[in-house]
PDB file of N, CA and C in Angstrom:
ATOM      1  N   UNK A   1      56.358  39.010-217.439  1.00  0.00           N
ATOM      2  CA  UNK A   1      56.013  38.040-216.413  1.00  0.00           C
ATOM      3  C   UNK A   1      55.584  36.724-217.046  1.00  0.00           C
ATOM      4  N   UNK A   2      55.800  35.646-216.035  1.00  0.00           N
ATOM      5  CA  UNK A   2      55.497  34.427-216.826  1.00  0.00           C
ATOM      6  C   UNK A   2      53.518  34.014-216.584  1.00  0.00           C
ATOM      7  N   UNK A   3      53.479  33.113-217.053  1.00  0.00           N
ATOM      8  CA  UNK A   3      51.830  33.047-217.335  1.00  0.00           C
ATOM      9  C   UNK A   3      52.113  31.709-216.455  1.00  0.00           C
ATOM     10  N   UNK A   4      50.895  31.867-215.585  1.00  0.00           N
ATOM     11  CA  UNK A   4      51.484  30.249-214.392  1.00  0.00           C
ATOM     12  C   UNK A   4      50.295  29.305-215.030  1.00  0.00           C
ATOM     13  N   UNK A   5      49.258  29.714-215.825  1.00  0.00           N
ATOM     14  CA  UNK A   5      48.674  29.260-216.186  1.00  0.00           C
ATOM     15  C   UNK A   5      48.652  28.606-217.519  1.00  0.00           C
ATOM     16  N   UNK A   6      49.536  29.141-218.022  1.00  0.00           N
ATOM     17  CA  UNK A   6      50.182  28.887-219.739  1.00  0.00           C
ATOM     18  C   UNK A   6      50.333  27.386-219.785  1.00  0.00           C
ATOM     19  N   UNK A   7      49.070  27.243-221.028  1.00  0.00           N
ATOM     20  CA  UNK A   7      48.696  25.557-221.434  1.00  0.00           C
ATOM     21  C   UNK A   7      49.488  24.791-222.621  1.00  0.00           C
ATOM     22  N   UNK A   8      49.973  24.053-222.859  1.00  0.00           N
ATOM     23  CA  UNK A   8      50.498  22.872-224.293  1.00  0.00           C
ATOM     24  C   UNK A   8      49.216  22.654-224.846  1.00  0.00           C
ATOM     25  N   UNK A   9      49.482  22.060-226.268  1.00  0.00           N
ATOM     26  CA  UNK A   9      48.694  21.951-226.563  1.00  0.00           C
ATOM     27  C   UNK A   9      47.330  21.177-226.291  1.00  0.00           C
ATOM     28  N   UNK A  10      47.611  20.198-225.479  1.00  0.00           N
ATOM     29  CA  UNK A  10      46.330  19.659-224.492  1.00  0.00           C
ATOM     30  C   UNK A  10      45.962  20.315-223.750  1.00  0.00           C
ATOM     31  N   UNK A  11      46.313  21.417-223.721  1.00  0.00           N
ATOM     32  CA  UNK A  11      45.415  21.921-222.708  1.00  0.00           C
ATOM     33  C   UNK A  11      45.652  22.508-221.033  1.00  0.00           C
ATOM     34  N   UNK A  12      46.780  21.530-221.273  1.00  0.00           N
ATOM     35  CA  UNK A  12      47.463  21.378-219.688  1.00  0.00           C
ATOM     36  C   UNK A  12      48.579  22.270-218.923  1.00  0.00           C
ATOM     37  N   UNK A  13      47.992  22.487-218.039  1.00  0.00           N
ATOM     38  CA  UNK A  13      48.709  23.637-217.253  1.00  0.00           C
ATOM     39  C   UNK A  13      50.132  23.107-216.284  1.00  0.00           C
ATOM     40  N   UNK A  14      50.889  23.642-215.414  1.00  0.00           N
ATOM     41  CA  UNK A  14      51.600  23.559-214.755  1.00  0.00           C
ATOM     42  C   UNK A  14      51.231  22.635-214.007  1.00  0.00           C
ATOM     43  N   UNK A  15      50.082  23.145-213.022  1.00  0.00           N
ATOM     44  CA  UNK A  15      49.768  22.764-211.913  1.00  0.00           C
ATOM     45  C   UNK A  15      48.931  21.560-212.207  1.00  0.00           C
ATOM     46  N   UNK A  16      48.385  21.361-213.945  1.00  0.00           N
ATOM     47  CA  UNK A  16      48.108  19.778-213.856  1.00  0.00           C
ATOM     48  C   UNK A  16      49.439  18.825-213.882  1.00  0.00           C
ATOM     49  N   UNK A  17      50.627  18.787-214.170  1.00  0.00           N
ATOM     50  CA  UNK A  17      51.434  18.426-214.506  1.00  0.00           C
ATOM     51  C   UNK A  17      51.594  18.119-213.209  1.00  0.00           C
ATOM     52  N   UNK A  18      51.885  19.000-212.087  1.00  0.00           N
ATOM     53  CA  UNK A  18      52.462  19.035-210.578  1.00  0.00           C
ATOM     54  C   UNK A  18      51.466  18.119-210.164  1.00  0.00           C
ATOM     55  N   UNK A  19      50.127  18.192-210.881  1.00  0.00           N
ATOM     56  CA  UNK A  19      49.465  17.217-209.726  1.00  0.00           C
ATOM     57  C   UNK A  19      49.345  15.897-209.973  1.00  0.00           C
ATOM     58  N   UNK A  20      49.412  15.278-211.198  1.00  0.00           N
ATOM     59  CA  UNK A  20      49.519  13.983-212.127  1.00  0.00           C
ATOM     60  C   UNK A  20      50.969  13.535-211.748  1.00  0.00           C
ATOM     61  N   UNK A  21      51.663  14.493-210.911  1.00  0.00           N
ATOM     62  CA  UNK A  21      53.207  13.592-211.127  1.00  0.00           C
ATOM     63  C   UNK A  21      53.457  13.961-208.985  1.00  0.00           C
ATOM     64  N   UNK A  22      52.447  14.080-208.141  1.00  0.00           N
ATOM     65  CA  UNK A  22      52.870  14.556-207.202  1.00  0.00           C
ATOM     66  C   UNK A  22      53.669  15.704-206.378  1.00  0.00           C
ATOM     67  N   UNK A  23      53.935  16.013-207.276  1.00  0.00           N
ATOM     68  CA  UNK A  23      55.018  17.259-207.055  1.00  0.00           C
ATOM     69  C   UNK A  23      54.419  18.319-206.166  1.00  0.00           C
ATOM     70  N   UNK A  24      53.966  18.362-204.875  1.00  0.00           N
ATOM     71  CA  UNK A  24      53.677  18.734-203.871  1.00  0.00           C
ATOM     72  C   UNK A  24      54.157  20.281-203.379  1.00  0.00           C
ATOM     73  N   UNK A  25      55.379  19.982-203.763  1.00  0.00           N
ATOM     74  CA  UNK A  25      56.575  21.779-203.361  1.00  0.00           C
ATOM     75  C   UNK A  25      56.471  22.370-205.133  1.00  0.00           C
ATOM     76  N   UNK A  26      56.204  22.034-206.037  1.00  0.00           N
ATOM     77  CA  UNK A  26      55.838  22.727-207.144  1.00  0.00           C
ATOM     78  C   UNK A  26      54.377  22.952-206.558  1.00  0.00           C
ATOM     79  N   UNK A  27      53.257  22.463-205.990  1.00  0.00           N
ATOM     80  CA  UNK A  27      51.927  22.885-206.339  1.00  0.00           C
ATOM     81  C   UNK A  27      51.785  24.199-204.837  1.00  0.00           C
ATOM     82  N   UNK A  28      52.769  23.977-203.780  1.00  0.00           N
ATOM     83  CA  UNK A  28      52.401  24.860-203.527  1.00  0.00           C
ATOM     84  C   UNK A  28      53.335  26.257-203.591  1.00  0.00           C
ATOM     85  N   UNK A  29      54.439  26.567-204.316  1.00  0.00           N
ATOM     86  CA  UNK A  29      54.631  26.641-205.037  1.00  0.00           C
ATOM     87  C   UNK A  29      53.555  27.902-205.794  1.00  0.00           C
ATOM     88  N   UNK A  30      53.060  27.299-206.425  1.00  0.00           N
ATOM     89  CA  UNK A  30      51.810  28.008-207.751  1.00  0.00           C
ATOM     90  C   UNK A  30      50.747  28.423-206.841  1.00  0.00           C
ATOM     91  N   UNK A  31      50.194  27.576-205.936  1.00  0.00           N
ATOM     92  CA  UNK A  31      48.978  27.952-204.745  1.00  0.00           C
ATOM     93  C   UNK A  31      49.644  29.700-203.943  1.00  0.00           C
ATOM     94  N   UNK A  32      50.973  29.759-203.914  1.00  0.00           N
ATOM     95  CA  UNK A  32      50.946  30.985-202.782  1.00  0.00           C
ATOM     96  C   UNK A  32      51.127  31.691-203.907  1.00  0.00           C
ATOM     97  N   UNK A  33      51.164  31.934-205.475  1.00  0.00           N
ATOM     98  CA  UNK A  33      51.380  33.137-206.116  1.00  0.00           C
ATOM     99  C   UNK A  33      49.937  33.150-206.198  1.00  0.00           C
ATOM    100  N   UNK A  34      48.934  32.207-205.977  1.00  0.00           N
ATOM    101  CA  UNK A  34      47.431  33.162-205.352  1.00  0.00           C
ATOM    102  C   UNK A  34      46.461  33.443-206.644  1.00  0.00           C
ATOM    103  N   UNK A  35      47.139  33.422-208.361  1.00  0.00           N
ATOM    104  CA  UNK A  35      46.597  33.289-209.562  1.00  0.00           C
ATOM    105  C   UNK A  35      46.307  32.049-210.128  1.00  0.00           C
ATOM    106  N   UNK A  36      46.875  30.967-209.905  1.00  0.00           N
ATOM    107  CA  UNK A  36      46.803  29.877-210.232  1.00  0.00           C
ATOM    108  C   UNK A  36      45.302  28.981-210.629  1.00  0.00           C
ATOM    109  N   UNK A  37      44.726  28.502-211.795  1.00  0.00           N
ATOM    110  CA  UNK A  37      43.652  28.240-212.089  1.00  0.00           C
ATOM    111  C   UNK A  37      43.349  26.819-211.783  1.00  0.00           C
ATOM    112  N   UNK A  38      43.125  26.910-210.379  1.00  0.00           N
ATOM    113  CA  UNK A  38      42.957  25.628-209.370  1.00  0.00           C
ATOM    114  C   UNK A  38      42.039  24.516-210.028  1.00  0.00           C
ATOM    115  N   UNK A  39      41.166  24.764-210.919  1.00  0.00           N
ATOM    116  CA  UNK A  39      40.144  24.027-211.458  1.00  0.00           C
ATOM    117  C   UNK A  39      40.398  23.932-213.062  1.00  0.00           C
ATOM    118  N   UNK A  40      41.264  24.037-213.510  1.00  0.00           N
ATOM    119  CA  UNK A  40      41.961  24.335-215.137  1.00  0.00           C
ATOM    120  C   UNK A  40      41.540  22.689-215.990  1.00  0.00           C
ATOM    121  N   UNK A  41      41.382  22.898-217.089  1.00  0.00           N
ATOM    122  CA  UNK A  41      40.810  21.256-217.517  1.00  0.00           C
ATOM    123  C   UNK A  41      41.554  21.252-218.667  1.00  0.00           C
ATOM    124  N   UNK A  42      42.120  19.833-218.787  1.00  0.00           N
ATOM    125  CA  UNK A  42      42.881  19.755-220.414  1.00  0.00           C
ATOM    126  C   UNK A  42      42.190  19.280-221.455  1.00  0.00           C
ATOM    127  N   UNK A  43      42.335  18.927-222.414  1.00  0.00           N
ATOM    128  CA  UNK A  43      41.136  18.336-223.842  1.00  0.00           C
ATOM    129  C   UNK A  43      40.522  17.488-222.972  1.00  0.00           C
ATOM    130  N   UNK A  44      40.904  16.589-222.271  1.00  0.00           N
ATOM    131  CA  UNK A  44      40.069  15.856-221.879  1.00  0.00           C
ATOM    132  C   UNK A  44      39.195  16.020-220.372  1.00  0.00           C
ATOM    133  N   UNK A  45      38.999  17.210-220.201  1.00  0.00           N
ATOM    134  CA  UNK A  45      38.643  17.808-218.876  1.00  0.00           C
ATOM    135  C   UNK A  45      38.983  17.300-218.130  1.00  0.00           C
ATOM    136  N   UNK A  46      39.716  16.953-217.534  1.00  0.00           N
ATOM    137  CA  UNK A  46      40.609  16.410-216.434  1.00  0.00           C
ATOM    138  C   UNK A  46      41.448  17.569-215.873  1.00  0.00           C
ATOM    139  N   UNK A  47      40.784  17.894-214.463  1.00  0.00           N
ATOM    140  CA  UNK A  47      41.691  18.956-213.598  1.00  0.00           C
ATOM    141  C   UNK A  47      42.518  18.400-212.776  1.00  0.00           C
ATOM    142  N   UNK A  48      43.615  19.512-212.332  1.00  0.00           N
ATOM    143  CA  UNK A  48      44.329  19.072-211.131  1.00  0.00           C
ATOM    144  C   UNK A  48      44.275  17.951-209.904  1.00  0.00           C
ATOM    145  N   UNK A  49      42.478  18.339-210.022  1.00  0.00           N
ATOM    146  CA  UNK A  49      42.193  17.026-208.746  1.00  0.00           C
ATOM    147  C   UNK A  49      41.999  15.602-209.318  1.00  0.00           C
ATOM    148  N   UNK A  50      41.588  15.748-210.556  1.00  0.00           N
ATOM    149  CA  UNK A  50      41.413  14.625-210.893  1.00  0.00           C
ATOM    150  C   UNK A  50      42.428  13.468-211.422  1.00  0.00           C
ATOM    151  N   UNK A  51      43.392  13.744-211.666  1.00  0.00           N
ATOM    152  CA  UNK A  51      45.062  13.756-211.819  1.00  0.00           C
ATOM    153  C   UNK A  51      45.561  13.264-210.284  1.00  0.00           C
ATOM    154  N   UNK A  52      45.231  14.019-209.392  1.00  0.00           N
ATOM    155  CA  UNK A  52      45.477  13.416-208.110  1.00  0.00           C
ATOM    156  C   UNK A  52      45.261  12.378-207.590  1.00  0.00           C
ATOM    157  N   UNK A  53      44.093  12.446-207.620  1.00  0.00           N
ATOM    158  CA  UNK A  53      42.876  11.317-207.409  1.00  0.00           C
ATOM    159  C   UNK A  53      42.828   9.998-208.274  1.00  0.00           C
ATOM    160  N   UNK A  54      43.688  10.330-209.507  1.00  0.00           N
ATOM    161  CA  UNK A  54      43.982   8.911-210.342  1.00  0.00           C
ATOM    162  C   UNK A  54      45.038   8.560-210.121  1.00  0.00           C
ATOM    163  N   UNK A  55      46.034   9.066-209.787  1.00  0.00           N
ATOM    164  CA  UNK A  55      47.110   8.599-209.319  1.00  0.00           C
ATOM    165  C   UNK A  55      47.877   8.322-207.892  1.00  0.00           C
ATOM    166  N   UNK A  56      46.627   8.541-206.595  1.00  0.00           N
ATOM    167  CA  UNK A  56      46.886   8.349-205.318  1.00  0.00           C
ATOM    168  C   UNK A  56      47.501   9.208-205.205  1.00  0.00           C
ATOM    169  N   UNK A  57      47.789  10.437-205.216  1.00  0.00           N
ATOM    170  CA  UNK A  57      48.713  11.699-204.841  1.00  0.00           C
ATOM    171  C   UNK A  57      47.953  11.892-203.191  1.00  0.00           C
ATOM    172  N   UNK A  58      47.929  11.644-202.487  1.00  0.00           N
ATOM    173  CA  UNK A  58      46.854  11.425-201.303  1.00  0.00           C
ATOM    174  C   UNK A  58      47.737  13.058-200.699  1.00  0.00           C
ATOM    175  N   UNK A  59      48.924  14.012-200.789  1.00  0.00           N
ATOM    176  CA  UNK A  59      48.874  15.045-200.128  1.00  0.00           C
ATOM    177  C   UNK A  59      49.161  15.913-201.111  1.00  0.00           C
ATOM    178  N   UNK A  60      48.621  15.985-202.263  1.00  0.00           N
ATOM    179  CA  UNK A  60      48.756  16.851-203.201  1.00  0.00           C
ATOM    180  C   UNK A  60      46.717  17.144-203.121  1.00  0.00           C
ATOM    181  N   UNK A  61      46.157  15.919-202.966  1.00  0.00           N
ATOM    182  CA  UNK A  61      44.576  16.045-202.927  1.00  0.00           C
ATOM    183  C   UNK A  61      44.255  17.090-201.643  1.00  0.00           C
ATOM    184  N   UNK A  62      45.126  17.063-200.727  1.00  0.00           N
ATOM    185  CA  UNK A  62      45.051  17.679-199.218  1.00  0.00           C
ATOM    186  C   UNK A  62      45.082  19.046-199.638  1.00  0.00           C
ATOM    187  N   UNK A  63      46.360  19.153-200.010  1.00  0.00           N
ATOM    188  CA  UNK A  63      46.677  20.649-200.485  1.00  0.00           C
ATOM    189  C   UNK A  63      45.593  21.316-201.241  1.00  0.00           C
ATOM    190  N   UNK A  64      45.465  20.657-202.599  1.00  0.00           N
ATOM    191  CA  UNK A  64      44.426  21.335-203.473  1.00  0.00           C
ATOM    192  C   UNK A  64      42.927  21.753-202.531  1.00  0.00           C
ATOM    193  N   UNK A  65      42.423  20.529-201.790  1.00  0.00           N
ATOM    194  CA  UNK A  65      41.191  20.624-200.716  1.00  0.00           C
ATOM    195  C   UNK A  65      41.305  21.872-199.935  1.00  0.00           C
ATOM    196  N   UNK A  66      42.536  21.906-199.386  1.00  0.00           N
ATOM    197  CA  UNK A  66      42.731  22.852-198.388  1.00  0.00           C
ATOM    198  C   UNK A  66      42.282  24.577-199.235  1.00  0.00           C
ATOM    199  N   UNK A  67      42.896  24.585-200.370  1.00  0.00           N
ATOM    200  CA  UNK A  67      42.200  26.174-200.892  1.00  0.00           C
ATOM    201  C   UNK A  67      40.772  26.432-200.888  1.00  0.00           C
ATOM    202  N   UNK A  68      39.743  25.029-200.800  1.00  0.00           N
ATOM    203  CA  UNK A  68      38.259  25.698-200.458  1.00  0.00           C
ATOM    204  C   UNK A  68      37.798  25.976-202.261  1.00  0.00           C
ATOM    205  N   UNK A  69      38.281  26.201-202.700  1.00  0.00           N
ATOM    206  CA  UNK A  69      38.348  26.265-204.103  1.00  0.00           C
ATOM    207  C   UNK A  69      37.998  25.584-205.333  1.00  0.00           C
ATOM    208  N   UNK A  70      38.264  24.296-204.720  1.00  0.00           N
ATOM    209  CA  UNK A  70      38.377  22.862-205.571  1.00  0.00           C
ATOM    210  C   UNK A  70      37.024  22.472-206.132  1.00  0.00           C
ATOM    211  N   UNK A  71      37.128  21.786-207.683  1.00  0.00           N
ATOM    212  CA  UNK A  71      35.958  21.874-207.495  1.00  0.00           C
ATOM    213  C   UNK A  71      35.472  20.004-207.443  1.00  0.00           C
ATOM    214  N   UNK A  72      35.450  19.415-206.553  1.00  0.00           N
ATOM    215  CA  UNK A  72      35.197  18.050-205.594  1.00  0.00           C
ATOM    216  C   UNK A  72      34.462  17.023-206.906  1.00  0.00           C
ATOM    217  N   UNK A  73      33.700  17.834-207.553  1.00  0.00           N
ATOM    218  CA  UNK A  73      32.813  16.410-208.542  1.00  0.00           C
ATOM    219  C   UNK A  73      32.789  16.981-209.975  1.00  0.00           C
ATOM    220  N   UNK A  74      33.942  17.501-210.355  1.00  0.00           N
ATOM    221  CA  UNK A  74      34.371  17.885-211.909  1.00  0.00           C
ATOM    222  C   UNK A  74      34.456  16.804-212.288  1.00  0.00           C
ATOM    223  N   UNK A  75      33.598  16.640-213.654  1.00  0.00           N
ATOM    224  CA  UNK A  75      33.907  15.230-214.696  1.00  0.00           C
ATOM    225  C   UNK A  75      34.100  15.274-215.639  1.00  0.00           C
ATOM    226  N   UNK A  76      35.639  14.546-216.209  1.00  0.00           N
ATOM    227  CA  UNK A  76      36.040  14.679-217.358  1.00  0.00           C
ATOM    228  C   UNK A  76      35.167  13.939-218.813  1.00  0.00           C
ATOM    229  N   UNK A  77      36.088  14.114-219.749  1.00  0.00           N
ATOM    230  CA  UNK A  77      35.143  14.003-220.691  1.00  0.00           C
ATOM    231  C   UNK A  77      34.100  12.678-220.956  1.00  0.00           C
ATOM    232  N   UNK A  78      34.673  11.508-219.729  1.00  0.00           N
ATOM    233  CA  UNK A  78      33.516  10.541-220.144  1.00  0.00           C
ATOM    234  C   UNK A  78      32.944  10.035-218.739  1.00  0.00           C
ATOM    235  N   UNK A  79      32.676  11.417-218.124  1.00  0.00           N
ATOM    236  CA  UNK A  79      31.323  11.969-217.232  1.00  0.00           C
ATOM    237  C   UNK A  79      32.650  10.948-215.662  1.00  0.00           C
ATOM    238  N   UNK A  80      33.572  10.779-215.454  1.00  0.00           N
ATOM    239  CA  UNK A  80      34.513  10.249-214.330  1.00  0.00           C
ATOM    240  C   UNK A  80      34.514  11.427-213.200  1.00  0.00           C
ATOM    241  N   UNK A  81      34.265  11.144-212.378  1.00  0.00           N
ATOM    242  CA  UNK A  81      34.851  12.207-210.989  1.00  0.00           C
ATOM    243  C   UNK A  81      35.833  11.640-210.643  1.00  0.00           C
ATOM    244  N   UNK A  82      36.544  12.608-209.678  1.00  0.00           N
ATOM    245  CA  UNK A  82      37.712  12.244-208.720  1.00  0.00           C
ATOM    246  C   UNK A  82      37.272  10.780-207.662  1.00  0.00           C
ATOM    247  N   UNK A  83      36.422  10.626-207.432  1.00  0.00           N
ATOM    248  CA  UNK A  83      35.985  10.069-206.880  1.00  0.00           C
ATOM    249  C   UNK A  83      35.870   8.491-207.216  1.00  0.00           C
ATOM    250  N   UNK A  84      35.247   8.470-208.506  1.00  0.00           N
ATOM    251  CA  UNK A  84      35.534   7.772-209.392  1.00  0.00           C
ATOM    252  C   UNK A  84      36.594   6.609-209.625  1.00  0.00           C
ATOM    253  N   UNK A  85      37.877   7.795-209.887  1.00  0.00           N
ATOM    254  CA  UNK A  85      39.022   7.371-209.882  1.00  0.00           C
ATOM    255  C   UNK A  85      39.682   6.762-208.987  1.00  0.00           C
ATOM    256  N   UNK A  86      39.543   7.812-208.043  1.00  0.00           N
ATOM    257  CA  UNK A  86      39.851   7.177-206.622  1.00  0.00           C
ATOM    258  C   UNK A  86      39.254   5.453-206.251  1.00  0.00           C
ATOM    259  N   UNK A  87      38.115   5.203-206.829  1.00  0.00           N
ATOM    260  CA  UNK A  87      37.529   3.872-206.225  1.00  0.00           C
ATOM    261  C   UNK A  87      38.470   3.021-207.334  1.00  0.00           C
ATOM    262  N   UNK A  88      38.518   3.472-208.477  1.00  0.00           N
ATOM    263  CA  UNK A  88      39.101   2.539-209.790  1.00  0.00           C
ATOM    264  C   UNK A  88      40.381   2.241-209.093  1.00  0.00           C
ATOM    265  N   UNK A  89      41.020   3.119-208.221  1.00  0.00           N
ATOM    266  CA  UNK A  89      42.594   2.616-208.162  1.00  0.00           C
ATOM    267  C   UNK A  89      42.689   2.146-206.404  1.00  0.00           C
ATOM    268  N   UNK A  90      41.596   2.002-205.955  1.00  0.00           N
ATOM    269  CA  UNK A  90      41.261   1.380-204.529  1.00  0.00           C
ATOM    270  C   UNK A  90      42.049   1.998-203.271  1.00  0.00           C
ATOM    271  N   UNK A  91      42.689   4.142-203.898  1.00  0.00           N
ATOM    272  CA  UNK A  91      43.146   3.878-202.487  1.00  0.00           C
ATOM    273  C   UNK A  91      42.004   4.614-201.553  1.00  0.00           C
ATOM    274  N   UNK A  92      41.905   4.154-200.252  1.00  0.00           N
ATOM    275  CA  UNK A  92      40.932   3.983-199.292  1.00  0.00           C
ATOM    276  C   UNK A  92      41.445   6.069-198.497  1.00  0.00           C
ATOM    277  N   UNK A  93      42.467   5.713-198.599  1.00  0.00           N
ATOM    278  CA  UNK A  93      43.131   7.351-198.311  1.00  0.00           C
ATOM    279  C   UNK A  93      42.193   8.366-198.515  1.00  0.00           C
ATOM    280  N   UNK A  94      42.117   8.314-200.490  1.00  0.00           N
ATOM    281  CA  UNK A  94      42.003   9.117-200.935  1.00  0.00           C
ATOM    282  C   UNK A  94      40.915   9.222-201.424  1.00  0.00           C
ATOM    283  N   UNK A  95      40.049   8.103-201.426  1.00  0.00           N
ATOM    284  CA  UNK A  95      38.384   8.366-200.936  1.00  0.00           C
ATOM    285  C   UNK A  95      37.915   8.794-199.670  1.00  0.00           C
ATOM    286  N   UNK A  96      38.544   8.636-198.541  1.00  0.00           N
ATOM    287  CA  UNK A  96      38.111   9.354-197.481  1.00  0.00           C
ATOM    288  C   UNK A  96      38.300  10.934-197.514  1.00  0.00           C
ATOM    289  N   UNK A  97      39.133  11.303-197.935  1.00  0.00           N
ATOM    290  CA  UNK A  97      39.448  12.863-198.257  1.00  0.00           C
ATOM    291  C   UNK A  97      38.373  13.431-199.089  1.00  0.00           C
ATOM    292  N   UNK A  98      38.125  12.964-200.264  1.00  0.00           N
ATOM    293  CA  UNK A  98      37.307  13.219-200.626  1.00  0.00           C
ATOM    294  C   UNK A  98      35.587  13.318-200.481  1.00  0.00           C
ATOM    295  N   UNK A  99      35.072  11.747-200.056  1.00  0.00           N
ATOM    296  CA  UNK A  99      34.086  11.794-199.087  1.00  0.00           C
ATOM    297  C   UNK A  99      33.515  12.954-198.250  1.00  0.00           C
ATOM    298  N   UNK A 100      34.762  13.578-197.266  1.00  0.00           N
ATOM    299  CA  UNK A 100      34.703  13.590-196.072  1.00  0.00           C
ATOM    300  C   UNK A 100      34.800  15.521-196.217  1.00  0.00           C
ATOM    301  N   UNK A 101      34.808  16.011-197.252  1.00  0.00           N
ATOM    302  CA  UNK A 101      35.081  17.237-197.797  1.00  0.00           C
ATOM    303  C   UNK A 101      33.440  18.243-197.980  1.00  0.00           C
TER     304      UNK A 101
END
């Protein structure tokens, strides 16, 4: 069987990849095989959400939210939340999602 979690050498999983690049039908996808390490961090602790959240993925952030799972104020290695990010790249979207969680 394949490992859905299986990292490169940064660290980085599938489902960070799916979420740094939007890929929405890959993340869920990995979400219904139900193993998937929703909160996974690469060298630079940067999870799935936070990848989202830097790059305006505004329904990849939905999805991940929606598992209940997420973990909302993970900070990578130089102490950044999703949140964070979200204000650095001004979208208003994807601070309300977050906010509002």
């Amino acid at each position: 069987k394949v490992d859905i979690n299986s990292k490169d050498l940064g660290r980085r999983t599938p489902l960070l990849y799916a979420a740094e690049n939007g890929h929405e039908g890959v993340i869920k996808l990995l979400l219904a095989i139900g193993k998937v390490d929703i909160n996974s961090k690469d060298l630079g602790r940067r999870t799935p959400l936070l990848y989202a959240a830097k790059n305006s993925h505004e329904g990849v952030i939905k999805l991940l939210l929606d598992t209940g799972k997420v973990d909302i104020n993970s900070k990578d290695l130089y102490g950044r939340t999703p949140l964070v990010y979200a204000a650095e790249t001004g979208h208003e979207g994807v601070i309300k999602l977050l906010v509002d969680t």
